[in-house]
N, C-alpha and C. Protein backbone atom coordinates (compact mmCIF):
# COMPACT_ATOMS: atom_id res chain seq x y z
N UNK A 1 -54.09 -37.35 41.35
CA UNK A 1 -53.98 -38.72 40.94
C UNK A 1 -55.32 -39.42 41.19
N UNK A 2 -55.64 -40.13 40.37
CA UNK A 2 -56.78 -41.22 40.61
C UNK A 2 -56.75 -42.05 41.34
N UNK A 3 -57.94 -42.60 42.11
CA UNK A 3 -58.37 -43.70 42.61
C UNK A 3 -57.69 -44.76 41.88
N UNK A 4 -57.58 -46.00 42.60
CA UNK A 4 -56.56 -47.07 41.68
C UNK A 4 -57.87 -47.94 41.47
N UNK A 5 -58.12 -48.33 40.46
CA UNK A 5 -58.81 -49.38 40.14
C UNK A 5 -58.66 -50.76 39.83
N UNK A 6 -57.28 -51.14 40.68
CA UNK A 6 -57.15 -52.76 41.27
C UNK A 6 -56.99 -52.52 42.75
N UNK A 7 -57.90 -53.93 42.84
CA UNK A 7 -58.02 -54.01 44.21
C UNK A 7 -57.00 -54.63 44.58
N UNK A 8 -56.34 -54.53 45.76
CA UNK A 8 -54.87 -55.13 45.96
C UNK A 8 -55.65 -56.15 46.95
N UNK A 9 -54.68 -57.42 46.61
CA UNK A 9 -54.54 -58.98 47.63
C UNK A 9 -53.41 -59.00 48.42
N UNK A 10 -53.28 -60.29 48.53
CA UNK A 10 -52.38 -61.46 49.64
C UNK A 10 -51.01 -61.03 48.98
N UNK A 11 -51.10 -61.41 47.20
CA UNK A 11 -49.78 -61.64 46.72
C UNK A 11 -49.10 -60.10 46.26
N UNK A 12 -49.66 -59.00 46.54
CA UNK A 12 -49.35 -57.85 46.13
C UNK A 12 -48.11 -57.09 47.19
N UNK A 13 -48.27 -57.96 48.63
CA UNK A 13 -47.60 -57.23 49.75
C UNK A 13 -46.35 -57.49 50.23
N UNK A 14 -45.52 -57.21 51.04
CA UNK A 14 -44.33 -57.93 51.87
C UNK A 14 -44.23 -56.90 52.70
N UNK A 15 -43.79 -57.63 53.77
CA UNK A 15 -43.80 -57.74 55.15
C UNK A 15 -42.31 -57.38 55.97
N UNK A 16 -41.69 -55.89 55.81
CA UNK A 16 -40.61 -55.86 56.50
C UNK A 16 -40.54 -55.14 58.05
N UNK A 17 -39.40 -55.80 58.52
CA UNK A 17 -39.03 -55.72 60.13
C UNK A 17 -38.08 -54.56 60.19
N UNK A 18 -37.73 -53.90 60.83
CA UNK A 18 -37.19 -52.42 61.12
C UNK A 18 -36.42 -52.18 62.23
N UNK A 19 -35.12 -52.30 62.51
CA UNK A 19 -34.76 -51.87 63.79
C UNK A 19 -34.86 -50.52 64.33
N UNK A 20 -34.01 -50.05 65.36
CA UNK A 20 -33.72 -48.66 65.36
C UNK A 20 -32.27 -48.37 65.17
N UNK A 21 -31.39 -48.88 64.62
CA UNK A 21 -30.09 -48.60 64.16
C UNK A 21 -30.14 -47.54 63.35
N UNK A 22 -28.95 -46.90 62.92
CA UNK A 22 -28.89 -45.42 62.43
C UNK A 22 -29.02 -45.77 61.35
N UNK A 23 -28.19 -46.75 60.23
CA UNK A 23 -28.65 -47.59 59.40
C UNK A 23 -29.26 -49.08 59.80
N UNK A 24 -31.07 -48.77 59.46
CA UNK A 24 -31.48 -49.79 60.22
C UNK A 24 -30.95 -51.19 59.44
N UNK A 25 -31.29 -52.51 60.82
CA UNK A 25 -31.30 -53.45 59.87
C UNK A 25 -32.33 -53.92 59.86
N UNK A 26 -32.82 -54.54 58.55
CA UNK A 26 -34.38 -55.00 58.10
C UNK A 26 -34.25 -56.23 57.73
N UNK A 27 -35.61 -57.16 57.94
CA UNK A 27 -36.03 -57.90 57.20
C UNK A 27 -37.13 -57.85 56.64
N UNK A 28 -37.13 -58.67 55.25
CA UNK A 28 -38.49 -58.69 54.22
C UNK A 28 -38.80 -60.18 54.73
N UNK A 29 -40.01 -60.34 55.45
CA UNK A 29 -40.29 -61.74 56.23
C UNK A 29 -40.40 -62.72 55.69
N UNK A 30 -39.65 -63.66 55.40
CA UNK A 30 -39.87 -65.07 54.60
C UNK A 30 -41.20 -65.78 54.59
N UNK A 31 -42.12 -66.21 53.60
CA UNK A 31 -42.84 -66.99 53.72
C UNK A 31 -44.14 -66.26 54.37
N UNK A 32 -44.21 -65.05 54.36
CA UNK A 32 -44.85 -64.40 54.86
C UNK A 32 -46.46 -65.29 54.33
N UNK A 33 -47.42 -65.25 54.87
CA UNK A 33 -48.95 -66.37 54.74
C UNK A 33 -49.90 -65.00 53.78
N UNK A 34 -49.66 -63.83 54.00
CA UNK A 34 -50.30 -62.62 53.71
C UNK A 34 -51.72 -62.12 54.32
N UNK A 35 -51.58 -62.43 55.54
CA UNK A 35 -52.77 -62.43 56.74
C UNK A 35 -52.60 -61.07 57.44
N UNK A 36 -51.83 -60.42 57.37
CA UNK A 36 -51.60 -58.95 58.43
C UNK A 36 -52.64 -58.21 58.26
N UNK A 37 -53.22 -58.40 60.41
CA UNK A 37 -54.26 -57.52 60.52
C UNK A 37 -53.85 -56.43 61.58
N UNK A 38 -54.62 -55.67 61.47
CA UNK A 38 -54.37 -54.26 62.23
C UNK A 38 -55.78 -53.36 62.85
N UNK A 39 -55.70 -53.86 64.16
CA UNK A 39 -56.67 -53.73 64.80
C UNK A 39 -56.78 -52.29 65.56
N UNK A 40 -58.09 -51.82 65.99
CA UNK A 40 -57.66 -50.29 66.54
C UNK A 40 -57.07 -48.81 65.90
N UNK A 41 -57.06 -48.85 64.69
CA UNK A 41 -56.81 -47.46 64.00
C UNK A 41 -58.16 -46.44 64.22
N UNK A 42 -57.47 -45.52 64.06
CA UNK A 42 -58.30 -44.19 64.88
C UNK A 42 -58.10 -43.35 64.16
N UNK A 43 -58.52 -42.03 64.06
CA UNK A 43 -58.21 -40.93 63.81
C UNK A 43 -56.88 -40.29 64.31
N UNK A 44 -57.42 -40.46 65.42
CA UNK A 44 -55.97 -39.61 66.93
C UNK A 44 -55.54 -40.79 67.11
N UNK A 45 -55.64 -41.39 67.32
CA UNK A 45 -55.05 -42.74 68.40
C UNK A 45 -54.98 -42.26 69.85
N UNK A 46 -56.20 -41.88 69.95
CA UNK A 46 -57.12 -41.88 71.62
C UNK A 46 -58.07 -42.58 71.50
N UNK A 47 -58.63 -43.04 72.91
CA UNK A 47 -59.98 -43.34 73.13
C UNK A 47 -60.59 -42.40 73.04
N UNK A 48 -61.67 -42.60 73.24
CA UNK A 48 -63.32 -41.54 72.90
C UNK A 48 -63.64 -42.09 74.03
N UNK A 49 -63.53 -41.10 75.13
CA UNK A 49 -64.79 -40.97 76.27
C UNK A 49 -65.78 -40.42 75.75
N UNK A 50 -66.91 -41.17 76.38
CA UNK A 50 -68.16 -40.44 76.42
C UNK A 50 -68.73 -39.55 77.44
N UNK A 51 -69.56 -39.03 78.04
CA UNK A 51 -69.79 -38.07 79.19
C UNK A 51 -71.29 -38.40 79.05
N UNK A 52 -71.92 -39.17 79.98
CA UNK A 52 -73.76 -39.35 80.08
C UNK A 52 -74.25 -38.86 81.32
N UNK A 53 -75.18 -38.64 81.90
CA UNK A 53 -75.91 -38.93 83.33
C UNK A 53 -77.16 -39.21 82.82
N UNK A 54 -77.62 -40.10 83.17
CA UNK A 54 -78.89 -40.44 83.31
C UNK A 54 -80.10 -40.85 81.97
N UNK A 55 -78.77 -41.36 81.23
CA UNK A 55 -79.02 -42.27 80.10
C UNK A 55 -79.40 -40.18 78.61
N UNK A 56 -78.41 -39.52 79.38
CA UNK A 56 -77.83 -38.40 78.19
C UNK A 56 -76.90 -38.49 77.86
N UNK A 57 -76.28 -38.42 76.84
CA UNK A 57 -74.97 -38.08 76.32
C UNK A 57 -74.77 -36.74 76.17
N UNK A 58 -74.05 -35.95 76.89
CA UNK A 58 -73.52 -34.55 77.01
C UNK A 58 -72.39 -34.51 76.13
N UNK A 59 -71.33 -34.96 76.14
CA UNK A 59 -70.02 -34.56 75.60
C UNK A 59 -69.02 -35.92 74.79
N UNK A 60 -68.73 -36.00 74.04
CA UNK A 60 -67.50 -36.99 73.59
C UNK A 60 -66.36 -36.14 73.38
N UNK A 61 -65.55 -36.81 74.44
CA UNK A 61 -63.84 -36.61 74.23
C UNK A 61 -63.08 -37.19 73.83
N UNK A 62 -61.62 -36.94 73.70
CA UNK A 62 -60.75 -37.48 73.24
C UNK A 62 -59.88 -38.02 74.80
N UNK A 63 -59.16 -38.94 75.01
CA UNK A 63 -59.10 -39.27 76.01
C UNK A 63 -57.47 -40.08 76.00
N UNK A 64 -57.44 -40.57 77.10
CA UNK A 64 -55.49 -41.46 76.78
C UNK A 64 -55.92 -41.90 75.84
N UNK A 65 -54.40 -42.11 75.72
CA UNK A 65 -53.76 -42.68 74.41
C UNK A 65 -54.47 -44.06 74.03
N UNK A 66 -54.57 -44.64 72.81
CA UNK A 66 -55.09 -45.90 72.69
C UNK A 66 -54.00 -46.27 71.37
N UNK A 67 -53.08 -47.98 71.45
CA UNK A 67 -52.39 -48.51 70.87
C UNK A 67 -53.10 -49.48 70.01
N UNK A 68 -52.71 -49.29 68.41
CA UNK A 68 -53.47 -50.23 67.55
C UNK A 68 -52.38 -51.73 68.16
N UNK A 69 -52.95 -53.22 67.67
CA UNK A 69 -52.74 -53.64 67.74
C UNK A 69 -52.80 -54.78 66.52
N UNK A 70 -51.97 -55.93 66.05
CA UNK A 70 -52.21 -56.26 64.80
C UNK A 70 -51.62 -57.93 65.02
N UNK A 71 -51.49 -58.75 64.10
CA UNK A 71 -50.56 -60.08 63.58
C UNK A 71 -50.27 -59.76 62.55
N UNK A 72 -49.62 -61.12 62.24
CA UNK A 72 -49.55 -61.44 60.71
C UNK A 72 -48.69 -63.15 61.33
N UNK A 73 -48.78 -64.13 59.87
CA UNK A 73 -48.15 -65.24 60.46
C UNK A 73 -47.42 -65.42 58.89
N UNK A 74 -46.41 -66.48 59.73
CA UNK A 74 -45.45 -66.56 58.68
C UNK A 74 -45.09 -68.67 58.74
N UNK A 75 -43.97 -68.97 57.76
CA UNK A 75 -43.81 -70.54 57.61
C UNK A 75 -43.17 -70.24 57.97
N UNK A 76 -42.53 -71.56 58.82
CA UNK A 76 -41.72 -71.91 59.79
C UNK A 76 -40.17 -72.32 58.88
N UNK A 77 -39.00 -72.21 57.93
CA UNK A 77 -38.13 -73.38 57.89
C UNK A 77 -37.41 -73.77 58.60
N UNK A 78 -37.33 -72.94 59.64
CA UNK A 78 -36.37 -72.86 60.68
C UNK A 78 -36.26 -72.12 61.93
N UNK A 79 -35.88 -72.40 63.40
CA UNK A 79 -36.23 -71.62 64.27
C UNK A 79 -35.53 -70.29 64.76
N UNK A 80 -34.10 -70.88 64.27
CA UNK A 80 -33.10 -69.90 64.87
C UNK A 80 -31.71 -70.04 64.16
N UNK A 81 -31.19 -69.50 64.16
CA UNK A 81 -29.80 -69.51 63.05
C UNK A 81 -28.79 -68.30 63.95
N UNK A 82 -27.74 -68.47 63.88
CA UNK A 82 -26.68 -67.69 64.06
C UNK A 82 -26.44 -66.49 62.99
N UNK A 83 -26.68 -66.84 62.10
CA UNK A 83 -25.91 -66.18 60.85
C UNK A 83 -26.76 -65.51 59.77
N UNK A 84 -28.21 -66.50 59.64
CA UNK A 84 -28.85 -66.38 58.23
C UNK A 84 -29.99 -65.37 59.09
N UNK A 85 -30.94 -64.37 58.69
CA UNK A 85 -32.20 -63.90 58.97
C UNK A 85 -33.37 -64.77 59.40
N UNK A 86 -33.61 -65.07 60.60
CA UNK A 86 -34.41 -65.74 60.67
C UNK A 86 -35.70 -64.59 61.50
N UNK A 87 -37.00 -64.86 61.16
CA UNK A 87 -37.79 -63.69 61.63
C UNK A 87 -38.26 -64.02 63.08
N UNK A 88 -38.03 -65.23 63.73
CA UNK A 88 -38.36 -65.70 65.02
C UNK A 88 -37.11 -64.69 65.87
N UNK A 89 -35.66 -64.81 65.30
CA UNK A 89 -34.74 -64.18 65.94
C UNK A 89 -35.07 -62.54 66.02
N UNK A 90 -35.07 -61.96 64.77
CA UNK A 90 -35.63 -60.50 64.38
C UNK A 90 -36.56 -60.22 65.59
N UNK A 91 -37.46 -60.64 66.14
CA UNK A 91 -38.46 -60.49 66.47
C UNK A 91 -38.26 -60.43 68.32
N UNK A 92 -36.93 -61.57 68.69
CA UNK A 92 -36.96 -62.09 69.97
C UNK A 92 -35.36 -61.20 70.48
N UNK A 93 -34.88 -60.65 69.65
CA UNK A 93 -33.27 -59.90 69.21
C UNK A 93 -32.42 -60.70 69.95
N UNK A 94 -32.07 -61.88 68.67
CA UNK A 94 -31.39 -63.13 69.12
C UNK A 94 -30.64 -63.60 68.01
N UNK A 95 -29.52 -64.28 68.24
CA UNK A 95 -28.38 -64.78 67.23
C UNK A 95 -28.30 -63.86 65.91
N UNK A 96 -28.67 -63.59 64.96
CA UNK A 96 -28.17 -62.85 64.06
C UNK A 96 -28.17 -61.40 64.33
N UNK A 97 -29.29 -61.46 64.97
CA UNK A 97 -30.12 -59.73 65.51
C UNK A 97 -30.27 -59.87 66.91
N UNK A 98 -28.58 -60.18 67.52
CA UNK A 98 -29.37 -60.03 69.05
C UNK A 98 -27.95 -58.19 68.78
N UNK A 99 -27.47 -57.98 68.03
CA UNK A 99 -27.25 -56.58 68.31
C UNK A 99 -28.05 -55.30 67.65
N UNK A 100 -29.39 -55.90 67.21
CA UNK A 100 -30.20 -54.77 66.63
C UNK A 100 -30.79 -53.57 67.68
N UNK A 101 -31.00 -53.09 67.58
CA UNK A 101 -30.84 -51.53 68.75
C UNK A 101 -32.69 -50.92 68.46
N UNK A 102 -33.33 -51.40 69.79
CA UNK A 102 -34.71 -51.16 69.77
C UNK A 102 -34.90 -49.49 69.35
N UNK A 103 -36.54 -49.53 68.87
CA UNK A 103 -36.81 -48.27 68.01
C UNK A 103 -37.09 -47.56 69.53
N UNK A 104 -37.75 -48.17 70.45
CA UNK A 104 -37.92 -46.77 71.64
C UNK A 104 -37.04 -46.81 72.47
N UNK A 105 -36.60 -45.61 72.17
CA UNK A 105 -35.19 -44.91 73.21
C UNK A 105 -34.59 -44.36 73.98
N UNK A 106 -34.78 -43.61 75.15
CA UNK A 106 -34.45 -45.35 75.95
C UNK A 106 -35.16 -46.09 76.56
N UNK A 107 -35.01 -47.13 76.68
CA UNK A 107 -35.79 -47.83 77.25
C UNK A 107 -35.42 -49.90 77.26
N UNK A 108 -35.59 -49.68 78.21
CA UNK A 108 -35.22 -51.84 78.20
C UNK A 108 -35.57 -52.31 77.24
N UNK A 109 -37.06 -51.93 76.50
CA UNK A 109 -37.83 -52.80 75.61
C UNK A 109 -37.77 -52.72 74.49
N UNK A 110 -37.41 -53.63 73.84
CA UNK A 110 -37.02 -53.72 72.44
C UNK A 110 -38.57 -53.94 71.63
N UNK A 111 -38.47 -52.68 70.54
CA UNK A 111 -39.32 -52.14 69.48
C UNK A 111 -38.78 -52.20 68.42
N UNK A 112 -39.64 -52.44 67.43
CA UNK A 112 -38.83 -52.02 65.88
C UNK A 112 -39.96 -51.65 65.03
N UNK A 113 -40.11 -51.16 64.21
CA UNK A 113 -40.60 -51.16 63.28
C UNK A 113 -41.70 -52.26 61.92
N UNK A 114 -42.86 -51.97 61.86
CA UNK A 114 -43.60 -53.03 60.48
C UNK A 114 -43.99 -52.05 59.47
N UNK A 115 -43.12 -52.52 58.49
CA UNK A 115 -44.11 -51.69 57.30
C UNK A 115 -44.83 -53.11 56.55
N UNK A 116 -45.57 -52.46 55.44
CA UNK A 116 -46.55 -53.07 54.83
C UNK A 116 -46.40 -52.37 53.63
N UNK A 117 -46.08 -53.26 52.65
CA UNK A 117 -45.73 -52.24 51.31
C UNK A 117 -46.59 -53.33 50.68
N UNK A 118 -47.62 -52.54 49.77
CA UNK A 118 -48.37 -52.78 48.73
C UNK A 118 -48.25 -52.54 48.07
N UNK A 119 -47.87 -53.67 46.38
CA UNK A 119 -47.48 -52.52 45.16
C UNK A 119 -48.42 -51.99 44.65
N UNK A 120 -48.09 -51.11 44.02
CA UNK A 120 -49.03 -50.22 43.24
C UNK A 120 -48.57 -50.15 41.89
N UNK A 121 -47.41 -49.61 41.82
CA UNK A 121 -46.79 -49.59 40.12
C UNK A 121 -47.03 -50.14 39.39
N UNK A 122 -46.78 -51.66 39.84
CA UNK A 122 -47.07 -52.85 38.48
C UNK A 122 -48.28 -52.73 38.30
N UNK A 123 -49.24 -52.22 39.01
CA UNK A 123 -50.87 -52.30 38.30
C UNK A 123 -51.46 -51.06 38.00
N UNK A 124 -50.58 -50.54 38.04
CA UNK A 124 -51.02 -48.95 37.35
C UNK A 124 -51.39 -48.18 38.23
N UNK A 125 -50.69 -48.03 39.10
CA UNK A 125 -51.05 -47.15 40.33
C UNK A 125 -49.84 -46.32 40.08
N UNK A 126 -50.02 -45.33 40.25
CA UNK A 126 -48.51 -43.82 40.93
C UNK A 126 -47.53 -44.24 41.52
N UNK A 127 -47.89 -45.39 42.26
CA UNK A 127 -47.12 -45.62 43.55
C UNK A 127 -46.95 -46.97 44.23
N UNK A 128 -46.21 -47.17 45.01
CA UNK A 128 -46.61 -48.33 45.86
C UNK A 128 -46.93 -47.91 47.65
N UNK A 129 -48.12 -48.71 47.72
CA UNK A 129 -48.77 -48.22 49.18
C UNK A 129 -47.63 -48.92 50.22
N UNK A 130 -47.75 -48.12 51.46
CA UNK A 130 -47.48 -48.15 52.34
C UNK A 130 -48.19 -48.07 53.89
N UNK A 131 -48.26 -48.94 54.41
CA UNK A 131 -48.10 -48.44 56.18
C UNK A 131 -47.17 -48.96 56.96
N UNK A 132 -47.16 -48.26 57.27
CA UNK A 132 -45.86 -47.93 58.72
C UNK A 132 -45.79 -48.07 60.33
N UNK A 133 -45.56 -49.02 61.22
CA UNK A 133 -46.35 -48.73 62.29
C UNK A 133 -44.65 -48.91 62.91
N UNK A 134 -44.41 -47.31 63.86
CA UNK A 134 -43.42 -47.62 64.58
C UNK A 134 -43.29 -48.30 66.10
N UNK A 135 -42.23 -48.33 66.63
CA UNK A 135 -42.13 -48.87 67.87
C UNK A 135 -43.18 -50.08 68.31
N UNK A 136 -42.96 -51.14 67.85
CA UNK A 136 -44.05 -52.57 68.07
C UNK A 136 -43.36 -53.23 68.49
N UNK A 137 -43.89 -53.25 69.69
CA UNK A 137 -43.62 -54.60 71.13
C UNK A 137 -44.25 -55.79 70.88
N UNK A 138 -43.85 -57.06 70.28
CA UNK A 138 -44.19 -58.38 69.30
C UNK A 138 -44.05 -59.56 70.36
N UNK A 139 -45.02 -60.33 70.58
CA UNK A 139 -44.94 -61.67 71.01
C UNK A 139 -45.14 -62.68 70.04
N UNK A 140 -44.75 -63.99 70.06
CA UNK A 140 -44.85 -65.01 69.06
C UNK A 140 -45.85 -66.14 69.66
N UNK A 141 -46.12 -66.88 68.70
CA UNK A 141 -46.96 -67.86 68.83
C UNK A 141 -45.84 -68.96 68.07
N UNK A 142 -45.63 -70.20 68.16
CA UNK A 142 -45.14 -70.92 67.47
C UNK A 142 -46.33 -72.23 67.43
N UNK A 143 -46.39 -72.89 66.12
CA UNK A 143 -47.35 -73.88 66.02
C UNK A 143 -46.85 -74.99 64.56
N UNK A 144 -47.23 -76.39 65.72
CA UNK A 144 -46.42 -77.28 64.19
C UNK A 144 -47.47 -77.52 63.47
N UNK A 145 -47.34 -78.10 62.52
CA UNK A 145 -48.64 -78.84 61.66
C UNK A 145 -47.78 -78.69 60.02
N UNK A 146 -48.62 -79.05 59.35
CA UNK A 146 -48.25 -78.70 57.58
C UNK A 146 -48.87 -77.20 56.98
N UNK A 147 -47.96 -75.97 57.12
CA UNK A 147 -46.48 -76.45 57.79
C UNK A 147 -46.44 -76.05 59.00
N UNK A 148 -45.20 -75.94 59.90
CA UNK A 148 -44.75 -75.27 61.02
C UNK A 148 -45.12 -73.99 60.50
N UNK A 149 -45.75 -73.20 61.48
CA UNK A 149 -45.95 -71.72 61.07
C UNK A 149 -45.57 -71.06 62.81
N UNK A 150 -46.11 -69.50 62.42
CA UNK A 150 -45.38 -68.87 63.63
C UNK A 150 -46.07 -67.56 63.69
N UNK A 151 -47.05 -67.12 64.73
CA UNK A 151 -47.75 -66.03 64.46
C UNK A 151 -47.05 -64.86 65.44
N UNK A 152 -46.82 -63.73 64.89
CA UNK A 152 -46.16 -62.37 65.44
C UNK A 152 -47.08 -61.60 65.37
N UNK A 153 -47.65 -61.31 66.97
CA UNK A 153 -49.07 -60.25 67.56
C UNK A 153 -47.79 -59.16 67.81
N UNK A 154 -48.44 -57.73 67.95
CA UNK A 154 -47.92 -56.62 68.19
C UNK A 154 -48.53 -55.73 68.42
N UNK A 155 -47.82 -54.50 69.26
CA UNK A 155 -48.77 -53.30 69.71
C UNK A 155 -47.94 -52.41 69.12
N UNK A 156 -48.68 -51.58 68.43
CA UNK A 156 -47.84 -49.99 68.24
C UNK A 156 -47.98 -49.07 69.07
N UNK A 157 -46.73 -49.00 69.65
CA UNK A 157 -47.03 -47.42 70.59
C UNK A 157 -46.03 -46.55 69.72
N UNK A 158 -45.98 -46.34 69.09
CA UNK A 158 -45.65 -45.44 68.28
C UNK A 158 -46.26 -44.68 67.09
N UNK A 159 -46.47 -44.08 65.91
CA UNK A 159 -47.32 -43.99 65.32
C UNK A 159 -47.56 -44.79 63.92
N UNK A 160 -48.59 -44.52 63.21
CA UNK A 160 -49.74 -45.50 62.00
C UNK A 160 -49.41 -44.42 60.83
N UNK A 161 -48.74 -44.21 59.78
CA UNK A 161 -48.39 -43.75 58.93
C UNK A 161 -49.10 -44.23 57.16
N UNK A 162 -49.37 -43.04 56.40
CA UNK A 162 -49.81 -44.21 55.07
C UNK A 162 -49.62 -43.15 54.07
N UNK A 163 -48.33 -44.00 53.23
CA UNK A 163 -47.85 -43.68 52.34
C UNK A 163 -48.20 -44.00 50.97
């Protein structure tokens, strides 16, 4: 297959949430801003020690583990709901999704899943792109202004996939 010759943007993507349920439950993030960054991708997803004495470099290794880390921010309409998907809840596993069942198992800490689907089809691509980042431990930012928005930082300790 060929190289795609559109460059993909902001409006090409969406932004879904992933539990670890057997049939997961997901959300496609409302209002998503189309800002998702992803910091720290690697080859391995190790650090690189280096090995010097005396201003030599002898050896580069591969070394612990190292976790990418990323955002993305989204509009605010609402903070919390019982019933409807709200991505503040998704995120905090509360009122609609406080029975969603974290991706790392076992463990206290609730993980889920980010993909990143980029289309491809509609512009003449094979396919639609993908990445995947499992098990992401998410803190929020909440901030008012025009509009209320809401930024979701995350670490993957799980793995960086691209489909």
């Amino acid at each position: 297959m060929a190289i795609s010759t559109v460059i993909k943007h902001l409006h090409d993507g969406k932004i879904t949430l992933s539990d670890g349920t057997g049939t997961p439950v997901t959300l496609v993030v409302p209002f998503s801003a189309g800002d998702l960054s992803i910091s720290g991708l690697q080859e391995t997803q190790n650090a690189v020690n280096k090995y010097e004495s005396r201003g030599v470099l002898h050896t580069v290794r591969h070394g612990a583990r190292s976790f990418p880390s990323g955002s993305f921010s989204f509009m605010v309409p609402e903070y919390t709901n019982s019933s409807i998907g709200v991505a503040i809840d998704f995120a905090l596993q509360q009122n609609a999704y406080s029975a969603n069942i974290s991706t790392l198992v076992p463990t206290e800490v609730y993980a889920f899943d980010i993909i990143l689907e980029t289309e491809g089809t509609d512009l003449a691509d094979g396919k639609d792109h993908l990445i995947t980042m499992t098990d992401c431990v998410c803190t929020l930012d909440v901030s008012e202004g025009e509009p209320n928005s809401a930024t979701l930082s995350f670490e993957c300790l799980g793995t960086v996939t691209y489909t």
